[in-house]
C-alpha atoms as a PDB file:
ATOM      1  CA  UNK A   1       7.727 -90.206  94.409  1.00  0.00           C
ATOM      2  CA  UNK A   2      11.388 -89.827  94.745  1.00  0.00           C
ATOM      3  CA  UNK A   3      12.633 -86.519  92.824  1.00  0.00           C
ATOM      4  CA  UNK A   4      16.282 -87.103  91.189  1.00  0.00           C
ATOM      5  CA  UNK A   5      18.893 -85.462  92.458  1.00  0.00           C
ATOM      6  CA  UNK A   6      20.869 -83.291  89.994  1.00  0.00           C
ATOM      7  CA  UNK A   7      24.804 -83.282  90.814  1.00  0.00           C
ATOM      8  CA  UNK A   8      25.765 -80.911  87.863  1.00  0.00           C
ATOM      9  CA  UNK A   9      27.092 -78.342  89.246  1.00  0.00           C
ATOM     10  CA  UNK A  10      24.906 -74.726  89.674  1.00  0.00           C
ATOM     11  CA  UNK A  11      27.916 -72.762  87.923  1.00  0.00           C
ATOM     12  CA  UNK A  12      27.658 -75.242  85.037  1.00  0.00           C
ATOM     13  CA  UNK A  13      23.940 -74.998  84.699  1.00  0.00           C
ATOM     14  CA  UNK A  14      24.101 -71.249  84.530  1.00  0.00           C
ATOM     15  CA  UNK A  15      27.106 -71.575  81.778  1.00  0.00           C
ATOM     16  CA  UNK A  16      24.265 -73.903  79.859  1.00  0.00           C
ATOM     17  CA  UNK A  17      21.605 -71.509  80.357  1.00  0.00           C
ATOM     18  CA  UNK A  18      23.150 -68.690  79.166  1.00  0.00           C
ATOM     19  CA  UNK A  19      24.462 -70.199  76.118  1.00  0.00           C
ATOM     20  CA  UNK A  20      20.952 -71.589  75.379  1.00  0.00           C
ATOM     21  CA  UNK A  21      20.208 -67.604  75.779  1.00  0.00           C
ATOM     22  CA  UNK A  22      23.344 -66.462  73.799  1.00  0.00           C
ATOM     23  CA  UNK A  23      22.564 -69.107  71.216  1.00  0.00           C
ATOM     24  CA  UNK A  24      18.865 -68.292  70.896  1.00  0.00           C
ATOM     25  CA  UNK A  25      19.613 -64.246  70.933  1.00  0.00           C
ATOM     26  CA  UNK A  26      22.533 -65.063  68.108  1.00  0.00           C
ATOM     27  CA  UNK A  27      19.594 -66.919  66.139  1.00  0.00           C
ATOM     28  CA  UNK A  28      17.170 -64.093  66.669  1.00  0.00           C
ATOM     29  CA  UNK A  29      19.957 -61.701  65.571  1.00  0.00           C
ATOM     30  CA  UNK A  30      20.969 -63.524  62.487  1.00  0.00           C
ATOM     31  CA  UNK A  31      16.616 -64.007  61.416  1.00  0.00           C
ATOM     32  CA  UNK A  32      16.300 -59.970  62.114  1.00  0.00           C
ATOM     33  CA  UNK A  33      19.216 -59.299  60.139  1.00  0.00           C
ATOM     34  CA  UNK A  34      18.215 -61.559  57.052  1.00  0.00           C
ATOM     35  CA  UNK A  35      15.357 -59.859  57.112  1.00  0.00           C
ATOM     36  CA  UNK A  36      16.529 -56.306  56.901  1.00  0.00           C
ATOM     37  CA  UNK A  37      18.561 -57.865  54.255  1.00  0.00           C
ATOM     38  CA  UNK A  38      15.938 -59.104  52.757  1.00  0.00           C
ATOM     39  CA  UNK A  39      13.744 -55.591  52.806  1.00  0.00           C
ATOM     40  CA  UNK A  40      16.717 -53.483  51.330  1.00  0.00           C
ATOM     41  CA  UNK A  41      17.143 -55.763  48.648  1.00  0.00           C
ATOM     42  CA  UNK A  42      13.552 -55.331  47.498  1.00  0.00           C
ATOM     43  CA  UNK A  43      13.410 -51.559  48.523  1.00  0.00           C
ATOM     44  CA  UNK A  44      16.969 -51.455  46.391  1.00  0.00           C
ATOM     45  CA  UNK A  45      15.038 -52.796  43.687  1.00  0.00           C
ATOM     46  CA  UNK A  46      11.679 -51.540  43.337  1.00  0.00           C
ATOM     47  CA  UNK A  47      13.806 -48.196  43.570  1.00  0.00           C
ATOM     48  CA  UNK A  48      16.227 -48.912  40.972  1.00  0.00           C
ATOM     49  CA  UNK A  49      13.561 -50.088  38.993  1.00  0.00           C
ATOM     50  CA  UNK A  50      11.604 -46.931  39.293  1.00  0.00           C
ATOM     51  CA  UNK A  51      15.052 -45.223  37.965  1.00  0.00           C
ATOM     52  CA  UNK A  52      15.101 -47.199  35.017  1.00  0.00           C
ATOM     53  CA  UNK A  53      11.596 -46.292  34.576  1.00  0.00           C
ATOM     54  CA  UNK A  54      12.288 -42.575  35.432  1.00  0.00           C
ATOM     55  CA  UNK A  55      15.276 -42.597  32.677  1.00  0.00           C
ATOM     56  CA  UNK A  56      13.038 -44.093  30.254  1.00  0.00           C
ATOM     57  CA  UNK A  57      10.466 -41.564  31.008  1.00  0.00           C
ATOM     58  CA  UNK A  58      12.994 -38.669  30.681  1.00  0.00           C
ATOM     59  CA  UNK A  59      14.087 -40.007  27.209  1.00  0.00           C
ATOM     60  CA  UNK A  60      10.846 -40.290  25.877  1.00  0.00           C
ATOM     61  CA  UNK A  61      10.007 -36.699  27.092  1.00  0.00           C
ATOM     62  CA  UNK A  62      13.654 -35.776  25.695  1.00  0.00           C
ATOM     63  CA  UNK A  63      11.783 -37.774  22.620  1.00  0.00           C
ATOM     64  CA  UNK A  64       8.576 -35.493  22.009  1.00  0.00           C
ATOM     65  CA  UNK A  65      10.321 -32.341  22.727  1.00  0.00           C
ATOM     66  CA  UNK A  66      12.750 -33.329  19.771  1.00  0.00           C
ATOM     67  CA  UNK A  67       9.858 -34.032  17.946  1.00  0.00           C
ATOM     68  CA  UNK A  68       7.573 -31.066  18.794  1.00  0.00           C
ATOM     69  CA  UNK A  69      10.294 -28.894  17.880  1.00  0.00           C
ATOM     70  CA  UNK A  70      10.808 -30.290  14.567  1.00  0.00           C
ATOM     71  CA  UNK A  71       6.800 -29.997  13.797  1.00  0.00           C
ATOM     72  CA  UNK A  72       7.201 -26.346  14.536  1.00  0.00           C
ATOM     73  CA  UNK A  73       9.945 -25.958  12.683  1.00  0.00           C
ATOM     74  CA  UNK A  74       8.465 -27.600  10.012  1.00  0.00           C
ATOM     75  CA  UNK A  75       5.258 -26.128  10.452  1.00  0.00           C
ATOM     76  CA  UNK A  76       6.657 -22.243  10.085  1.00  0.00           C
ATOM     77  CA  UNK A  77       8.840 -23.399   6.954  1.00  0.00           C
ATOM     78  CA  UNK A  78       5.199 -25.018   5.705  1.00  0.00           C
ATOM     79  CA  UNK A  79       3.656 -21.234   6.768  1.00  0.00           C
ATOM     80  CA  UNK A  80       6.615 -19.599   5.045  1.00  0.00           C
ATOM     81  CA  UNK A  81       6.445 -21.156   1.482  1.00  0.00           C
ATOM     82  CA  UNK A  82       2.519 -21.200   2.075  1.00  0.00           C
ATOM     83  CA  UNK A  83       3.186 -16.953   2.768  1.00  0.00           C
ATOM     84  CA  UNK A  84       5.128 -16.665  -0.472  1.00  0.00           C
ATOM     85  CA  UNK A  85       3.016 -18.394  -2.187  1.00  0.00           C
ATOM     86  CA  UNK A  86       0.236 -16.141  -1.600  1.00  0.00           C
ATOM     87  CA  UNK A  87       2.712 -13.219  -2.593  1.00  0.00           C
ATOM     88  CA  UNK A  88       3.623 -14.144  -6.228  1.00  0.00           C
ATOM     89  CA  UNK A  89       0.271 -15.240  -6.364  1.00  0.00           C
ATOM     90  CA  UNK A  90      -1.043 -11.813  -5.870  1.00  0.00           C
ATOM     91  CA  UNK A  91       1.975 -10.196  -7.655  1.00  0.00           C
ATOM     92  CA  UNK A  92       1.171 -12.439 -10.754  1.00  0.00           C
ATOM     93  CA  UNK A  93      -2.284 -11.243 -10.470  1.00  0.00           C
ATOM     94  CA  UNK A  94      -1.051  -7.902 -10.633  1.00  0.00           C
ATOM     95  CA  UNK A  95       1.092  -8.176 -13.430  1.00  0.00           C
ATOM     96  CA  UNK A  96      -1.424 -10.102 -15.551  1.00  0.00           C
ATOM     97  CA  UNK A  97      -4.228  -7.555 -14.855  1.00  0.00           C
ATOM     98  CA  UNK A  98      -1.924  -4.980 -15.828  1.00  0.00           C
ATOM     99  CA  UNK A  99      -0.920  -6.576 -18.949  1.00  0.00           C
ATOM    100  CA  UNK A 100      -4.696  -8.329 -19.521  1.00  0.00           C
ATOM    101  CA  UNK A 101      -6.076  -5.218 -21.597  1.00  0.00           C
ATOM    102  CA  UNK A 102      -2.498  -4.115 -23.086  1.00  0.00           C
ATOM    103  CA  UNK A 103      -2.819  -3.896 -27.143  1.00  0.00           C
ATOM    104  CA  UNK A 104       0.221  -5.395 -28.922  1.00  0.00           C
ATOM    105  CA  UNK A 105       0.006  -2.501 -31.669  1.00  0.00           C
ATOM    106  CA  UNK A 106       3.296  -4.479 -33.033  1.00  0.00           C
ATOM    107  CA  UNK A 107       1.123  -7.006 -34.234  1.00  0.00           C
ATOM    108  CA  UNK A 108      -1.987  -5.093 -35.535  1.00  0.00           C
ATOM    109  CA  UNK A 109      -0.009  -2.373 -37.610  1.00  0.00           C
ATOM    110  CA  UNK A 110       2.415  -4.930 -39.164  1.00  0.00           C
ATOM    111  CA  UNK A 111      -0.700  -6.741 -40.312  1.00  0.00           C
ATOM    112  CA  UNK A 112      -2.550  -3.805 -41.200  1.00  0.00           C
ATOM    113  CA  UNK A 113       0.663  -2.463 -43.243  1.00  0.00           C
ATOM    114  CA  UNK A 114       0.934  -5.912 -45.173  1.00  0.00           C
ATOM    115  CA  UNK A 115      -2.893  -5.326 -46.048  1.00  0.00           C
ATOM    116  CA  UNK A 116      -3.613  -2.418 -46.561  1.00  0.00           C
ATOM    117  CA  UNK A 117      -4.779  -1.623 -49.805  1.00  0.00           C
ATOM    118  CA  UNK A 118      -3.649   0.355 -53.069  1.00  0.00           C
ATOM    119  CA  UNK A 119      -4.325   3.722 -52.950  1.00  0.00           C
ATOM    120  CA  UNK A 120      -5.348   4.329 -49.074  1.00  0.00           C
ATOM    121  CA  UNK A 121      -3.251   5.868 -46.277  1.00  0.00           C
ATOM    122  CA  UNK A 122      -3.711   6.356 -42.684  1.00  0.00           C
ATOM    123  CA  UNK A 123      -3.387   9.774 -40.581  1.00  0.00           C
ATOM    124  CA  UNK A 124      -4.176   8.605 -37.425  1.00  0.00           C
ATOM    125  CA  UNK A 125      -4.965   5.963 -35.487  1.00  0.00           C
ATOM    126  CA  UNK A 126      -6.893   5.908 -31.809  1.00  0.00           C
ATOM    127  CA  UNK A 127      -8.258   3.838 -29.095  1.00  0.00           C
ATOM    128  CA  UNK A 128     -10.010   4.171 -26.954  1.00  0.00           C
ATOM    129  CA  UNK A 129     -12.430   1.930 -24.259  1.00  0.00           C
ATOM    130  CA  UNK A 130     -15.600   0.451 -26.437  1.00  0.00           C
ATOM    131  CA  UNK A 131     -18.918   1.618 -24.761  1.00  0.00           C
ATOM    132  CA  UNK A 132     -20.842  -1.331 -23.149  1.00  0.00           C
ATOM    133  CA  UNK A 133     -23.860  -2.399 -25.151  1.00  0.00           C
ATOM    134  CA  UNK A 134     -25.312  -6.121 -25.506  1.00  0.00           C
ATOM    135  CA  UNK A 135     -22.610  -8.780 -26.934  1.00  0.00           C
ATOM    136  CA  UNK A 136     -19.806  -6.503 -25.955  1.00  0.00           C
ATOM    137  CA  UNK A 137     -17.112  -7.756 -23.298  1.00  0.00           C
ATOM    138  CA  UNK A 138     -16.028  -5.335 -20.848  1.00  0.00           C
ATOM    139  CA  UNK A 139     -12.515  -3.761 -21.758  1.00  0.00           C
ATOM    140  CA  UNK A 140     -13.007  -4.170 -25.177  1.00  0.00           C
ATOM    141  CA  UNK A 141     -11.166  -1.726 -27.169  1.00  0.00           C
ATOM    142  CA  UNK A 142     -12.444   0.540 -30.197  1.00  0.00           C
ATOM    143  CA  UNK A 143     -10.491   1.608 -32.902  1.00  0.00           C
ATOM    144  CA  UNK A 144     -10.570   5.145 -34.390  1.00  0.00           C
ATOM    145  CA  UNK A 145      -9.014   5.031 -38.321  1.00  0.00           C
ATOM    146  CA  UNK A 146      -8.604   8.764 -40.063  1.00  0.00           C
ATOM    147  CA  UNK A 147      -7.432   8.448 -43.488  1.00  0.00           C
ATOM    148  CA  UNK A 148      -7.493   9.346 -47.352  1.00  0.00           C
ATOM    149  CA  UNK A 149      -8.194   7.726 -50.229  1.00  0.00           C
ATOM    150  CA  UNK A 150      -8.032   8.057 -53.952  1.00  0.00           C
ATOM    151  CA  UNK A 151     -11.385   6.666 -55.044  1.00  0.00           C
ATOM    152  CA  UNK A 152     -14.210   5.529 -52.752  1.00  0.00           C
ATOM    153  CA  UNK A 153     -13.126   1.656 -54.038  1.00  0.00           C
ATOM    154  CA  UNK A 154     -10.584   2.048 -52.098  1.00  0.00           C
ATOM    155  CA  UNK A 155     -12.518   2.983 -48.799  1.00  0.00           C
ATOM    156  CA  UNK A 156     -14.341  -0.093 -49.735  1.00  0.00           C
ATOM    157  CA  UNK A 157     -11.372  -2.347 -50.161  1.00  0.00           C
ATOM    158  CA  UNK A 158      -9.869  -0.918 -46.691  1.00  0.00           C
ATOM    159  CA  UNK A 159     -13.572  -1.949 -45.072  1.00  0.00           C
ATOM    160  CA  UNK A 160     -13.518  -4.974 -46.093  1.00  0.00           C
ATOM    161  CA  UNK A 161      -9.479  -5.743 -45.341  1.00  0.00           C
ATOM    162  CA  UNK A 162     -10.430  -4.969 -42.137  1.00  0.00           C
ATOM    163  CA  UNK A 163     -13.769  -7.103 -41.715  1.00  0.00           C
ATOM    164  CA  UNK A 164     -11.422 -10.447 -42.945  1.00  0.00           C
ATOM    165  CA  UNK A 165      -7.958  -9.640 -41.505  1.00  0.00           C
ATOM    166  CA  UNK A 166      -9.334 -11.813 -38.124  1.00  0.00           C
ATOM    167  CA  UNK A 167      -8.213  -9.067 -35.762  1.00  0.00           C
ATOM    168  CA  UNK A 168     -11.716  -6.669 -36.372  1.00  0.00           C
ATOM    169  CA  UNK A 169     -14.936  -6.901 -35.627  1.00  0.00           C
ATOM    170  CA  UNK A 170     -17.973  -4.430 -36.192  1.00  0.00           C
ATOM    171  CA  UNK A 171     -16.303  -2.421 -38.869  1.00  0.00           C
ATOM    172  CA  UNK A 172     -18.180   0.989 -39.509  1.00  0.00           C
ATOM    173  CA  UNK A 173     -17.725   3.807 -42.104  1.00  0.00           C
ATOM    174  CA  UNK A 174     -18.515   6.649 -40.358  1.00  0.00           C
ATOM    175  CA  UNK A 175     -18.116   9.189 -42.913  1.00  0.00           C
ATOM    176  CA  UNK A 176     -16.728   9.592 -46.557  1.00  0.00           C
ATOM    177  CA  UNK A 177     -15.702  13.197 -47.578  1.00  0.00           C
ATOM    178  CA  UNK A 178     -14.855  14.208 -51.064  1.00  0.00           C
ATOM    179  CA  UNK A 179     -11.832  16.471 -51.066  1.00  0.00           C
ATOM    180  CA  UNK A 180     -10.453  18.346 -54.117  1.00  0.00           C
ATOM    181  CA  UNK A 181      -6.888  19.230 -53.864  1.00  0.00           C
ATOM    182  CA  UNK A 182      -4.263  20.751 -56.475  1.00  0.00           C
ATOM    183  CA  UNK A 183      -3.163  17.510 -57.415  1.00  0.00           C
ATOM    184  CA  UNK A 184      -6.453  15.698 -57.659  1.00  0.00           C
ATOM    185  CA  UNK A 185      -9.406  14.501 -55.542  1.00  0.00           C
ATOM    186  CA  UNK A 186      -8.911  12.449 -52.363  1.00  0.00           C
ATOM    187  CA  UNK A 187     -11.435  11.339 -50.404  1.00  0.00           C
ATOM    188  CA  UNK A 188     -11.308  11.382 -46.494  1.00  0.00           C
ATOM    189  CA  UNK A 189     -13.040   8.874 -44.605  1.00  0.00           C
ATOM    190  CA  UNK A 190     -13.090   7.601 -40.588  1.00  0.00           C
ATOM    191  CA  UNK A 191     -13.805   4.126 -39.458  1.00  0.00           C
ATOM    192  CA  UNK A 192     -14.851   3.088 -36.484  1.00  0.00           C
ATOM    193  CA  UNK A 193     -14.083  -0.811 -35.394  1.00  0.00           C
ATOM    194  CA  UNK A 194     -13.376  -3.378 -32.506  1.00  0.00           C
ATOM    195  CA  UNK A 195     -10.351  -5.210 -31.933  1.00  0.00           C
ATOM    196  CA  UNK A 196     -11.357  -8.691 -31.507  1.00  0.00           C
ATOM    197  CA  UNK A 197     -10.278 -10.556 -27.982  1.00  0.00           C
ATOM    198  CA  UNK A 198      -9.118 -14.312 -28.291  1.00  0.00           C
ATOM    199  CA  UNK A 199      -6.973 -13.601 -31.435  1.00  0.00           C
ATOM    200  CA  UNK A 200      -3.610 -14.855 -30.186  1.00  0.00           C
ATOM    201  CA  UNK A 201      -1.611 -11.833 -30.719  1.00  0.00           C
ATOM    202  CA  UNK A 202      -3.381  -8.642 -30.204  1.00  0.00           C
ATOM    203  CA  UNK A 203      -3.266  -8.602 -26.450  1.00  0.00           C
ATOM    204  CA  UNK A 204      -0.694  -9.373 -23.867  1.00  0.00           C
ATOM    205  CA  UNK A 205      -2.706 -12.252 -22.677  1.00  0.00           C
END
C-alpha cells in the first residue's frame, strides 16, 4: 500500500494546528466563561432574593415591635383606668359608709314640729345606738324624747303621733310624772322609740 505524499508545507501545517488549538482553547474559554456567567447570575439572585426576603423580614419585625408597643401602651392605660377605678370605688365606699347611719334630723323635727300635738312640748331630744335584740337591724338608732304635757291626753296623743307619723317604730312610754307648778299641773313624761330605716328621708342613704 502506497502512503500519499503530503506537499503542504510543515510551516503551514503547524499554522493549522495551532489555530485548531487557538480555536478550540477560544471555545473552551468562551464555555468557562458562560458558565461563570451563568453561576453569578444565579448566586446574584438567590442573594438578592434573600435581601428582599431579609427586608421583608425586618419590616415585619419593625411590624410587631410597633404593635407590641402599642399593646403595652394600651395595656398600662387599661391598668390605669382599671387603678382608678378601684380608688373611687373604695372612696365611694367610704363616703357612703360614713354617710349610711347619718340621721337627717332636718327631716324628722320638721315632721315632728308639723305634728306634734296641742298642749305637749319637747326638752330634749337624744340618740343614741339601739341595743341588738331579735328583729332589730344593726345601727339602728333609738330615740330618747323628754318633755311636758298639760294633761296625760296629751302624752297619749304625742304616742300615738309618733306610732303613725311613718318615721317610728316601737314607741314606749317610759314614765309619766305628775308635776304641780305655780301656774298649774304639767305632767313630765320620756319616750323611748326607733327611727325606722327604709323611710326615704331619715337617713343619708
Amino acid at each position: 500500500m502506497i502512503k500519499g505524499i503530503n506537499l503542504i508545507p510543515a510551516e503551514i501545517q503547524a499554522n493549522w494546528k495551532r489555530r485548531k488549538v487557538r480555536a478550540v482553547f477560544y471555545t473552551a474559554a468562551a464555555i468557562y466563561i458562560l458558565l461563570l456567567g451563568a453561576l453569578y447570575y444565579n448566586i446574584h439572585s438567590g442573594v438578592v432574593a434573600k435581601r428582599i426576603k431579609l427586608a421583608n423580614l425586618e419590616e415585619r419585625k419593625l411590624s410587631i415591635e410597633l404593635q407590641g408597643a402599642q399593646y403595652q401602651s394600651l395595656t398600662a392605660t387599661i391598668a390605669g383606668i382599671n387603678n382608678n377605678e378601684r380608688d373611687l370605688k373604695k372612696r365611694l365606699d367610704l363616703a357612703s359608709g360614713l354617710t349610711r347611719d347619718r340621721v337627717l334630723w332636718s327631716t324628722v323635727l320638721k315632721r315632728m314640729s308639723n305634728d306634734l300635738p296641742n298642749g305637749i312640748w319637747l326638752k330634749s331630744i337624744t340618740t343614741s345606738d339601739a341595743p341588738s335584740k331579735a328583729g332589730a337591724g344593726a345601727g339602728d338608732k333609738q330615740v330618747r324624747l323628754l318633755g311636758s304635757g298639760i294633761t296625760p291626753g296629751s302624752v297619749s296623743d304625742l304616742i300615738f303621733t309618733l306610732e303613725n307619723s311613718g318615721y317610728f317604730s316601737n314607741v314606749q312610754l317610759a314614765y309619766t310624772q305628775k308635776k304641780e307648778l305655780e301656774a298649774g299641773t304639767v305632767y313630765d313624761f320620756e319616750v323611748i322609740t326607733r327611727l325606722k330605716r327604709g323611710v326615704e328621708g331619715i337617713y343619708g342613704w
